[in-house]
Each structure stands twice: as C-alpha cells, then as structure tokens.
N, C-alpha and C. Protein backbone atom coordinates (compact mmCIF):
# COMPACT_ATOMS: atom_id res chain seq x y z
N UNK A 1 0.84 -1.19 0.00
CA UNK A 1 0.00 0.00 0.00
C UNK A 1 0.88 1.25 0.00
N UNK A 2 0.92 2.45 -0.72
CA UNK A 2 1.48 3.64 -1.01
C UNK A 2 0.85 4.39 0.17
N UNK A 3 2.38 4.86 1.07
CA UNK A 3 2.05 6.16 1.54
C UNK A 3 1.26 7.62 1.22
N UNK A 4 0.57 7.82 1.79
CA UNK A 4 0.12 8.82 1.17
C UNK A 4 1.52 10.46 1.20
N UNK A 5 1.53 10.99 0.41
CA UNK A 5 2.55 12.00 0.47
C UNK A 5 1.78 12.96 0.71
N UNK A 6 2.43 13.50 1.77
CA UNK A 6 1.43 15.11 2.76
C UNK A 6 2.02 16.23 1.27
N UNK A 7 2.95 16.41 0.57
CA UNK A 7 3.20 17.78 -0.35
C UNK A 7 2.07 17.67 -1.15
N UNK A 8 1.89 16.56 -1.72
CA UNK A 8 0.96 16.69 -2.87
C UNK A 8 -0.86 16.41 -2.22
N UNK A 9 -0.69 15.71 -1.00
CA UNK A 9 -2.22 16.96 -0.33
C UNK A 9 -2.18 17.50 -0.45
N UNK A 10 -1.13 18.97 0.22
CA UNK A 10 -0.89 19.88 0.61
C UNK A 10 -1.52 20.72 -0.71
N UNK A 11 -0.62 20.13 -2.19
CA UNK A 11 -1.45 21.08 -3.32
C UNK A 11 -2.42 20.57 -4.07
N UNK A 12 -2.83 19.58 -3.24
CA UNK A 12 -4.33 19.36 -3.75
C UNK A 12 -5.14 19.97 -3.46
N UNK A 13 -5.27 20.51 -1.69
CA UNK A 13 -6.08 20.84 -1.15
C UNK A 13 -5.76 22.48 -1.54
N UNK A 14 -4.12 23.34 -2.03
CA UNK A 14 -4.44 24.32 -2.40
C UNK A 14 -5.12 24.74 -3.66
N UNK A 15 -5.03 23.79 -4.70
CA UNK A 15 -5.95 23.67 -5.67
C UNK A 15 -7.90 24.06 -5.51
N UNK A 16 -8.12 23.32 -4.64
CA UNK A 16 -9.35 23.59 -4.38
C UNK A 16 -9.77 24.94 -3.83
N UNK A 17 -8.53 24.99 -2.70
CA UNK A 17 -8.71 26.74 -1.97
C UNK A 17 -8.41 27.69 -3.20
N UNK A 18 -7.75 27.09 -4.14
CA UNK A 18 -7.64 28.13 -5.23
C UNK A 18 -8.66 28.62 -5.63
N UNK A 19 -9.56 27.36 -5.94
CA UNK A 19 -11.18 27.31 -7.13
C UNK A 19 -12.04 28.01 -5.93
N UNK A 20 -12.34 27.93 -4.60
CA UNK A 20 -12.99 28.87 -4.03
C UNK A 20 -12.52 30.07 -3.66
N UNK A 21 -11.08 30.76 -3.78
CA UNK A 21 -11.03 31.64 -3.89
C UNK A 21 -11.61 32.67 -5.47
N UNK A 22 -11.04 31.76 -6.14
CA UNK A 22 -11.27 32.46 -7.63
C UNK A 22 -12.96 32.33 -7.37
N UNK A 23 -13.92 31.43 -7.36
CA UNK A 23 -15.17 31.65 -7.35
C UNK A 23 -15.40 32.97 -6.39
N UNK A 24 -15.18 33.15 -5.13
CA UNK A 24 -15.73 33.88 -4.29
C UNK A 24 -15.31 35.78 -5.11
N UNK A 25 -13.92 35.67 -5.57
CA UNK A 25 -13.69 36.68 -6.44
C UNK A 25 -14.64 37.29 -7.64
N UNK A 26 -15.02 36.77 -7.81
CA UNK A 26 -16.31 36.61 -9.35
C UNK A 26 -17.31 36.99 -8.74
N UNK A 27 -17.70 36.65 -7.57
CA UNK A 27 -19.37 36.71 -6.96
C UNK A 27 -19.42 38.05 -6.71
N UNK A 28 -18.12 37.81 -5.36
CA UNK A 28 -18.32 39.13 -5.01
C UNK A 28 -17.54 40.69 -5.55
N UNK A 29 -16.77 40.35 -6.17
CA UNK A 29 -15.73 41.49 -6.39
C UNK A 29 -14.59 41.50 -5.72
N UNK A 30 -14.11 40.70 -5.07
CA UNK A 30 -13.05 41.47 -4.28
C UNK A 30 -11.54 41.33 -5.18
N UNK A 31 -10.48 41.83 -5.04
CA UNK A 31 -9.31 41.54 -5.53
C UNK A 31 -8.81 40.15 -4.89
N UNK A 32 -7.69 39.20 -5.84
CA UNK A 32 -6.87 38.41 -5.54
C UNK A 32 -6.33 38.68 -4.16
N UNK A 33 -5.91 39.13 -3.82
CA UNK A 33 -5.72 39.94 -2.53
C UNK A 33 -6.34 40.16 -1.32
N UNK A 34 -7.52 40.42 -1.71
CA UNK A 34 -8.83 40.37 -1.07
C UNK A 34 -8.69 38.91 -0.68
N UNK A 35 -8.89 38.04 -1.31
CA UNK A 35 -9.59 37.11 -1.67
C UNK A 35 -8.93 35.80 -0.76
N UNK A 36 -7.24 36.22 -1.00
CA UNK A 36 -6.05 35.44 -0.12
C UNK A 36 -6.11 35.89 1.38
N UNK A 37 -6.81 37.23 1.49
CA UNK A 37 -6.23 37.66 3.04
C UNK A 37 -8.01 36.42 3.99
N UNK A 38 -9.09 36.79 3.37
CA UNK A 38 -10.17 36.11 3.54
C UNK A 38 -10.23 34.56 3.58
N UNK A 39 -9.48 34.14 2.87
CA UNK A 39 -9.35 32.56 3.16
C UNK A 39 -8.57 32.27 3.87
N UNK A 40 -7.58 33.05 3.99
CA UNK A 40 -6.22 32.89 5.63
C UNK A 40 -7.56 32.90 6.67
N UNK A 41 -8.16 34.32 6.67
CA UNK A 41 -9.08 34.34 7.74
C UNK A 41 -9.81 33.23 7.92
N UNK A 42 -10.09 32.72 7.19
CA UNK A 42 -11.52 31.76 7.44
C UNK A 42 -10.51 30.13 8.12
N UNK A 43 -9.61 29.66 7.03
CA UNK A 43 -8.69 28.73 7.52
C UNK A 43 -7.78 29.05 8.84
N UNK A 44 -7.75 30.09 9.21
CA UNK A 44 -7.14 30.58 10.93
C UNK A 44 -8.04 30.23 11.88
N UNK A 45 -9.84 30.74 11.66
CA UNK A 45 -10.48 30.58 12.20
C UNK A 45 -11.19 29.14 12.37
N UNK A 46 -11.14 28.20 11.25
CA UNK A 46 -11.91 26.72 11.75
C UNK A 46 -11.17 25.93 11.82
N UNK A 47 -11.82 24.96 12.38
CA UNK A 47 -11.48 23.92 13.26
C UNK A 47 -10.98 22.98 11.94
N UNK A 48 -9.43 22.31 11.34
CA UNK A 48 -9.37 21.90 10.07
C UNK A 48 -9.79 20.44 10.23
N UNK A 49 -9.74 20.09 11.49
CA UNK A 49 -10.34 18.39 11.58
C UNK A 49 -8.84 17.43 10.83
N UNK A 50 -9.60 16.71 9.47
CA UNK A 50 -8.53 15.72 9.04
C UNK A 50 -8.11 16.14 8.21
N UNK A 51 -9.00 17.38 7.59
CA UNK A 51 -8.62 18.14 6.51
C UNK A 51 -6.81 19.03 6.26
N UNK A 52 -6.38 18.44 5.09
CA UNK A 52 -4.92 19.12 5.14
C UNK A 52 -4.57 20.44 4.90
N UNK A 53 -3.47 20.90 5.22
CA UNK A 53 -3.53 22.49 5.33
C UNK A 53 -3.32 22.66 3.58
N UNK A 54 -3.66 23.53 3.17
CA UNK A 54 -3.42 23.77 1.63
C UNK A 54 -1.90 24.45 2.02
N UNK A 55 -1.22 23.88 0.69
CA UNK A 55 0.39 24.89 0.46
C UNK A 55 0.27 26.69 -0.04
N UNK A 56 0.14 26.95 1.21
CA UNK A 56 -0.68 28.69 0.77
C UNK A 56 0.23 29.59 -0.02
N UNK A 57 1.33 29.14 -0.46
CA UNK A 57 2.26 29.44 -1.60
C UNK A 57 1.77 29.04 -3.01
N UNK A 58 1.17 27.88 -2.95
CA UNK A 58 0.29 27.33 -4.35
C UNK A 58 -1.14 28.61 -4.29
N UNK A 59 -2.00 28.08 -3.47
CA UNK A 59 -3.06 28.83 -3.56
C UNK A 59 -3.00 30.46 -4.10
N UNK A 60 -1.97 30.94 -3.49
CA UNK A 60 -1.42 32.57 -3.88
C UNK A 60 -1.65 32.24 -5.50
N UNK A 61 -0.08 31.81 -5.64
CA UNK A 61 0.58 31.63 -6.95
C UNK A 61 -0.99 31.44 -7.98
N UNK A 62 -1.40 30.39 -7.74
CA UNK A 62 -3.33 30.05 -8.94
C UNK A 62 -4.09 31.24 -8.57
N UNK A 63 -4.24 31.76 -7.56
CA UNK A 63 -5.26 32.65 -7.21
C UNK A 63 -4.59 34.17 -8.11
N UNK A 64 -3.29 34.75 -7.92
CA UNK A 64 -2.84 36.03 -8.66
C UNK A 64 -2.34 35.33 -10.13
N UNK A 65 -2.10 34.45 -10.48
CA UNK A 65 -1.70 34.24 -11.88
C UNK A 65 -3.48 34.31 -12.17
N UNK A 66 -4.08 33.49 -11.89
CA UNK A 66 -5.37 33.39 -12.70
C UNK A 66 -6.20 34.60 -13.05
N UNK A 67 -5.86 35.19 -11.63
CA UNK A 67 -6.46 36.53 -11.90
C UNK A 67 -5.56 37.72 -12.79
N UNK A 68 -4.37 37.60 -12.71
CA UNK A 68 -3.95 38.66 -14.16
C UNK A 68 -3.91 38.18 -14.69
N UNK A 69 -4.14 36.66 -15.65
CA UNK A 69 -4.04 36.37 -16.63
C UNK A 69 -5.10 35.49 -17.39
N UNK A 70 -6.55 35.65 -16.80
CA UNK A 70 -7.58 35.99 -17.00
C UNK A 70 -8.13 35.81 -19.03
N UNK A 71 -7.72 37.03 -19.04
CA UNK A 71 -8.00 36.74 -20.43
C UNK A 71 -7.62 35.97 -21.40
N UNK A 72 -5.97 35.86 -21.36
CA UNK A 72 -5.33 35.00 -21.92
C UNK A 72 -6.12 33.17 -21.88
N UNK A 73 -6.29 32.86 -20.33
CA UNK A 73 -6.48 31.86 -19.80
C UNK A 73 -7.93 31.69 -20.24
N UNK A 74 -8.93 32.74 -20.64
CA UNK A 74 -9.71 32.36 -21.25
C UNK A 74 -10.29 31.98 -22.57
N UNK A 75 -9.19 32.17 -23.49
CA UNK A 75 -8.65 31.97 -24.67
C UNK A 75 -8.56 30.61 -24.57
N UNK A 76 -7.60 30.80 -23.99
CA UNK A 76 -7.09 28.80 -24.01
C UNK A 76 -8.17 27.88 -23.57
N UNK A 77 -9.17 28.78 -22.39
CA UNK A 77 -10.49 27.72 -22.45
C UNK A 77 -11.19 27.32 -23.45
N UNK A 78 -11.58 28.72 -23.98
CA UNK A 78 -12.90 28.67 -25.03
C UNK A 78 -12.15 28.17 -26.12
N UNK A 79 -10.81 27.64 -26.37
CA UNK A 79 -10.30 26.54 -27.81
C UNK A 79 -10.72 25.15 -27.06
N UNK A 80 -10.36 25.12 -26.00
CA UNK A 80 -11.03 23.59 -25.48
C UNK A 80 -12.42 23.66 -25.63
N UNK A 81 -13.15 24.37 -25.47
CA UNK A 81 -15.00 24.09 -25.27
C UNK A 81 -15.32 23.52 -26.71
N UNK A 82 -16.20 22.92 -26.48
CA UNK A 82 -16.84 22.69 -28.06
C UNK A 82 -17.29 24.07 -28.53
N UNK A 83 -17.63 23.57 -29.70
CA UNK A 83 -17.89 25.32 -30.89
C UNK A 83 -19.08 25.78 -29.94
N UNK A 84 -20.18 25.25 -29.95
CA UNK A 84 -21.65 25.92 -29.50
C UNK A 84 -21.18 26.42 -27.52
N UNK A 85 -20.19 26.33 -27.29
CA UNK A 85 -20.10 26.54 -25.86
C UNK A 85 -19.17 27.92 -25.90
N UNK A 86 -19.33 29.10 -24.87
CA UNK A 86 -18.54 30.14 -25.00
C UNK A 86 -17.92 30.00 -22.62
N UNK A 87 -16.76 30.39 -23.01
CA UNK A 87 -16.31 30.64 -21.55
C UNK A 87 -17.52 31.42 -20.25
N UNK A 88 -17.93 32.42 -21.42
CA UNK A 88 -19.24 33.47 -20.46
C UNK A 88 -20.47 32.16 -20.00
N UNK A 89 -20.64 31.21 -20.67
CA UNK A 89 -22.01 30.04 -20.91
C UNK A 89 -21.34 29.26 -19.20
N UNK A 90 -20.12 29.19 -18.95
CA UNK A 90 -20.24 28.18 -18.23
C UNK A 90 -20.21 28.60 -16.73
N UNK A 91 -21.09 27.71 -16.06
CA UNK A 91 -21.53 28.28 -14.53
C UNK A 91 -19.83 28.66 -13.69
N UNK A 92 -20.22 29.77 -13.06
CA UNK A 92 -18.70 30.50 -12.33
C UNK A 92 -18.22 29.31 -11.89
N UNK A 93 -18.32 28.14 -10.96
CA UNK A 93 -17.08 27.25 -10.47
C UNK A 93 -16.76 26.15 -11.54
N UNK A 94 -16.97 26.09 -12.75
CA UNK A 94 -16.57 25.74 -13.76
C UNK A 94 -15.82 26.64 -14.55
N UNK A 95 -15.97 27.62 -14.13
CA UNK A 95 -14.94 29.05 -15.03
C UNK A 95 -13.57 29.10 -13.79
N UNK A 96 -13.91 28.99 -12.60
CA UNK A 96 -12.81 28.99 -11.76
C UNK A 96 -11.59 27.84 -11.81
N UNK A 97 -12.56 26.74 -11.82
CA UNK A 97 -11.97 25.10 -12.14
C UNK A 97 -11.01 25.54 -13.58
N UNK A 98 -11.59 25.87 -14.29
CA UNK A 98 -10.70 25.65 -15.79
C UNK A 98 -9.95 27.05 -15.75
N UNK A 99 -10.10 27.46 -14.81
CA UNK A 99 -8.73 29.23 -15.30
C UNK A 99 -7.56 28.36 -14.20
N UNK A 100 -7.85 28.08 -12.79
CA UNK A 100 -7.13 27.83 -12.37
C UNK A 100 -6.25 26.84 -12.94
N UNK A 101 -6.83 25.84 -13.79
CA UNK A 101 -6.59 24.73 -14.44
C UNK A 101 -5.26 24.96 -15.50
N UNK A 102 -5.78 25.89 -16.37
CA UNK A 102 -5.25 26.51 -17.37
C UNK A 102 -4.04 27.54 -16.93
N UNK A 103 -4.05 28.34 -15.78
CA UNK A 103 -2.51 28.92 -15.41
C UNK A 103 -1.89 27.85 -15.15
N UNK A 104 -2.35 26.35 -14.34
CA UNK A 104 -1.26 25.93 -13.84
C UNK A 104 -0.48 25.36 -14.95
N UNK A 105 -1.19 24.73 -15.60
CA UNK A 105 -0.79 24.17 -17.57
C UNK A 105 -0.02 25.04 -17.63
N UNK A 106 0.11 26.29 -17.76
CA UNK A 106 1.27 27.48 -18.38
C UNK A 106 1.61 27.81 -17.61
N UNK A 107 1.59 27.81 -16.73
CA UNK A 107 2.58 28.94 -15.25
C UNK A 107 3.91 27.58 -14.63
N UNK A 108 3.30 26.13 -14.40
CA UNK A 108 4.01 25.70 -13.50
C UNK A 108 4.18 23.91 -14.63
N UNK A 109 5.08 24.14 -14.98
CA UNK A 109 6.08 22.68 -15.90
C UNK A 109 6.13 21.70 -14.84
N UNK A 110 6.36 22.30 -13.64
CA UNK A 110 6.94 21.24 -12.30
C UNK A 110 5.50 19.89 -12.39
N UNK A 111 4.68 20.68 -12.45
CA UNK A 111 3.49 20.04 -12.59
C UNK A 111 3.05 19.05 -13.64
N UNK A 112 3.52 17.76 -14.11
CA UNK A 112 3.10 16.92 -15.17
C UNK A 112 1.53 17.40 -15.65
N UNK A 113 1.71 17.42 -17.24
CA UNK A 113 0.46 17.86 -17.68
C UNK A 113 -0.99 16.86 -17.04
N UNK A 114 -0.42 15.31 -16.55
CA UNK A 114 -1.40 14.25 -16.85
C UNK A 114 -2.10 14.74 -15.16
N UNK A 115 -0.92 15.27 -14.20
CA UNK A 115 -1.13 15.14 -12.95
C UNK A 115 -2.33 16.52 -13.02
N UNK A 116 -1.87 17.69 -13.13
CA UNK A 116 -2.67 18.59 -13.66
C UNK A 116 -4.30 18.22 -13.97
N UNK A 117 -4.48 17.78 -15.25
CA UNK A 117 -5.73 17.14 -15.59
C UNK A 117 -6.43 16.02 -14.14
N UNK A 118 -5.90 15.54 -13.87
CA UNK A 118 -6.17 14.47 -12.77
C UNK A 118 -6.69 15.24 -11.57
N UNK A 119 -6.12 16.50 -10.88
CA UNK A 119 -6.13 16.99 -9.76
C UNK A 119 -7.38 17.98 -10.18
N UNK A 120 -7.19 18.46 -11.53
CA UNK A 120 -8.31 19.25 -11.74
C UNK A 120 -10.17 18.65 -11.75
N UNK A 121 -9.78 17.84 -12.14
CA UNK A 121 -11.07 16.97 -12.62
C UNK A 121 -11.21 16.14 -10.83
N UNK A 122 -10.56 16.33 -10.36
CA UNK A 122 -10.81 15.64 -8.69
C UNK A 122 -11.51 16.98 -8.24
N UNK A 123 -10.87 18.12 -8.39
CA UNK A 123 -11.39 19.37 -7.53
C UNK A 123 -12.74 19.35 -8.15
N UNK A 124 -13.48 19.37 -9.48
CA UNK A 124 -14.46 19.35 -10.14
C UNK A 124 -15.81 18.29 -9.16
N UNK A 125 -14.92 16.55 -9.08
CA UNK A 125 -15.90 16.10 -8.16
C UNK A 125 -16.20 16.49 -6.74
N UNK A 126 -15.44 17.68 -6.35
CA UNK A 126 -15.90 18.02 -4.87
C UNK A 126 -17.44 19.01 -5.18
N UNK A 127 -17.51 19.34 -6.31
CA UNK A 127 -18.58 20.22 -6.42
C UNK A 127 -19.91 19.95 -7.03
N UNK A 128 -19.43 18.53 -8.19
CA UNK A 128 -20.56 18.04 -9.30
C UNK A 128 -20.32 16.94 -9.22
N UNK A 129 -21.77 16.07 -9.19
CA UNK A 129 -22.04 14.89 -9.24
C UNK A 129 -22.24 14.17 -11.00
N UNK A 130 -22.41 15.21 -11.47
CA UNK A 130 -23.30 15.37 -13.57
C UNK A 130 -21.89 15.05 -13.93
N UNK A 131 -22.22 15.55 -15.54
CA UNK A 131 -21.27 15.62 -16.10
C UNK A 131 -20.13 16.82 -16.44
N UNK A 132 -20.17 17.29 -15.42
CA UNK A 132 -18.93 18.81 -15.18
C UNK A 132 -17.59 18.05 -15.04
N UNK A 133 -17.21 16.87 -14.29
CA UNK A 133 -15.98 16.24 -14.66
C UNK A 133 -15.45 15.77 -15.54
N UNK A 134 -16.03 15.57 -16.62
CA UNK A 134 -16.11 14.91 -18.08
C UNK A 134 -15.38 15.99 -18.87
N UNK A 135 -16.00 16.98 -18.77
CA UNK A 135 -15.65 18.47 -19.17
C UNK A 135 -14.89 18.59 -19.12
N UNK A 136 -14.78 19.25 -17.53
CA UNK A 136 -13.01 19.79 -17.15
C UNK A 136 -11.92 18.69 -17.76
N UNK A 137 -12.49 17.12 -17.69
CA UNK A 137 -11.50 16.65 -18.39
C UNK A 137 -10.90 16.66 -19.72
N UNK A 138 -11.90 17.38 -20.66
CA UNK A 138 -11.77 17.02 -21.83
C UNK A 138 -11.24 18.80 -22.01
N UNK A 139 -11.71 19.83 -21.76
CA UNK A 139 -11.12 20.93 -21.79
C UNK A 139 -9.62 20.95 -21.14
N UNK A 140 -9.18 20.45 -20.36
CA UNK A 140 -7.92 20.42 -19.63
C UNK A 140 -7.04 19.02 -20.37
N UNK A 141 -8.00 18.96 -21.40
CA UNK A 141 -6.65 17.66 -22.45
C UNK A 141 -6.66 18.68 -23.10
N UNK A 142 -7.62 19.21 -23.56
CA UNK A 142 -6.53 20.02 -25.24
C UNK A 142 -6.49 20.96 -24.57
N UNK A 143 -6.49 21.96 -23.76
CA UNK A 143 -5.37 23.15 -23.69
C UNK A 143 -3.99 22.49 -22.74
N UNK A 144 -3.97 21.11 -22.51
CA UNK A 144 -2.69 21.00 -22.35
C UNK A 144 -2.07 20.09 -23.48
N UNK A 145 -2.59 19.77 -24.00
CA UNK A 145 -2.30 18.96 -25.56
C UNK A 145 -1.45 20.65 -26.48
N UNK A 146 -2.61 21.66 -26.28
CA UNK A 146 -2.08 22.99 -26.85
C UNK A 146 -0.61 23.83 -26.09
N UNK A 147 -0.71 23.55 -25.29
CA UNK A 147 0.21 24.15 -24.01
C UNK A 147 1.39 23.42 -23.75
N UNK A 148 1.34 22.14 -24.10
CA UNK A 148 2.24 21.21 -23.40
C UNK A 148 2.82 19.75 -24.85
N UNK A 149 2.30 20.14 -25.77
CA UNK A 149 2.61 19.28 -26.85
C UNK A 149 3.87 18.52 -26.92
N UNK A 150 5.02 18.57 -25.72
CA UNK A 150 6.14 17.73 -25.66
C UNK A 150 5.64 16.35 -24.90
N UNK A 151 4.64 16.86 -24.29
CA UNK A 151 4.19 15.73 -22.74
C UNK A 151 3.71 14.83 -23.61
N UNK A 152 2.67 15.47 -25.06
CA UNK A 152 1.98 14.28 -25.19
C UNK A 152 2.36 13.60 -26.90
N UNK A 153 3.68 13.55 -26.79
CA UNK A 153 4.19 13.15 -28.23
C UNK A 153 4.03 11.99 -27.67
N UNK A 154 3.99 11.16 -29.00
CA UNK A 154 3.99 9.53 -28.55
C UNK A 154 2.79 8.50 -28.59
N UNK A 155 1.47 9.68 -28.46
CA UNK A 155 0.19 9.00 -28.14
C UNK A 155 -0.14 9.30 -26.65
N UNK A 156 -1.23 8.39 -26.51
CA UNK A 156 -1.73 8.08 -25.58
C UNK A 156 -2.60 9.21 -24.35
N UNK A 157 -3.52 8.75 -23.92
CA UNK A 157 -4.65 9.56 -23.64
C UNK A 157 -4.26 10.30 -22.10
N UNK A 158 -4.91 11.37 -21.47
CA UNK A 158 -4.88 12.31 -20.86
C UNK A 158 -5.57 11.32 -19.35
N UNK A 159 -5.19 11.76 -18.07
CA UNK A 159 -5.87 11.13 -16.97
C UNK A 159 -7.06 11.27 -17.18
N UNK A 160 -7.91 10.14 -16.18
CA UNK A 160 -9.44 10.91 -16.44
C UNK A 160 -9.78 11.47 -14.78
C-alpha cells in the first residue's frame, strides 16, 4: 500500500482553496488579494479536523496568476469548449476550475500535464455529481495537448 505523500495533499487541497477563492472573487468582487487575506481568515479561524492544510504558496501563486491572466487563460479555455459553448455560458465554479486549471498548464512545468488534468477533474468532483468532470477533463486535455505538446508526443490519452 502507497504512503500517502502530505506535499501533494498539501497542493491538492491548495488547488481547491484556489477554485474557491477564484469563485468567491467573481461573486463578489473582491481583488486576488482580497480574496487570499479572507481565506487565511476563514482557515485561521476553523477547526481543520482531518482536513490538510493547503500549500498557501500554491493557492497565492493560482489565485494572482489566474487573476492577471484571466483573459489569456480564457482563450485557451474557449479553444477547449466545443464550438456551440462560450467561456461566459459556463456556470462561475466551472470558469474557476478551468482558469485555475489553465494557469497551472502554463505557469508551473513542475506540474506533469497528466497530474494537472487528474487533480483538476478531482477538484471538479468536490462540487458536481453530472457531467462537469467529463468536461473539465476534456477541456484540460486540449489546452494542455495545446500548451504542453512535448508531454503528449507519442500517443496516448490524458488522466481521467
């Protein structure tokens, strides 16, 4: 049986604090900034139980890349969506899921494209039971198929 490795909790769980920061940004307005000092607050204040601490160096890093780079990152979505689908069409924690998704594809190499897709489409089932994981999976193969075209010489298909 495989140890579980506490780093890559660590940015699993900042992954997710990412996608509710970036959502809560959208709702309400606040800056990246805003947005990091408010989730310190809230994670200072509860009780984390078994839950792991997010790597609040990751969470930063997805939360201010996504947010200045925004447009770009929405580019690279709306080539993944099918034709009849536009970035504006898809519900906000599906726009958060795939920006965060999409800086980490271009911001961070350290990150295997397959692991990427995998962690993204996990954060997706904390929120949707439907078919929103299907999605993120298939949007987070081709903008890293687009992004990352060394990873996937050779063949062979994207995590699910």
């Amino acid at each position: 049986m495989r140890k579980p490795n506490p780093g890559a909790t660590r940015r699993s769980a900042a992954r997710l604090a990412a996608v509710q920061a970036l959502y809560s940004m959208e709702i309400t307005g606040v800056t990246a900034e805003q947005a990091l000092v408010e989730f310190r607050q809230r994670l200072d204040s509860e009780p984390r139980g078994k839950l792991a601490e997010p790597d609040m160096d990751l969470v930063a890093l997805l939360v201010r890349g996504a947010s200045f780079d925004g447009g770009d990152l929405d580019a690279h979505i709306a080539r993944g969506l099918a034709r009849d689908w536009t970035v504006d069409r898809l519900e906000s924690v599906l726009r958060a899921i795939l920006r965060a998704g999409a800086y980490e594809l271009k911001a961070r190499p350290q990150t295997p494209a397959r692991v990427a897709i995998t962690e993204y489409v996990d954060v997706t089932h904390a929120f949707y039971s439907g078919p929103e994981p299907g999605l993120v999976n298939a949007v987070m193969d081709r903008m890293a198929r687009a992004l990352r075209p060394a990873e996937f010489e050779g063949g062979g298909a994207a995590a699910s």
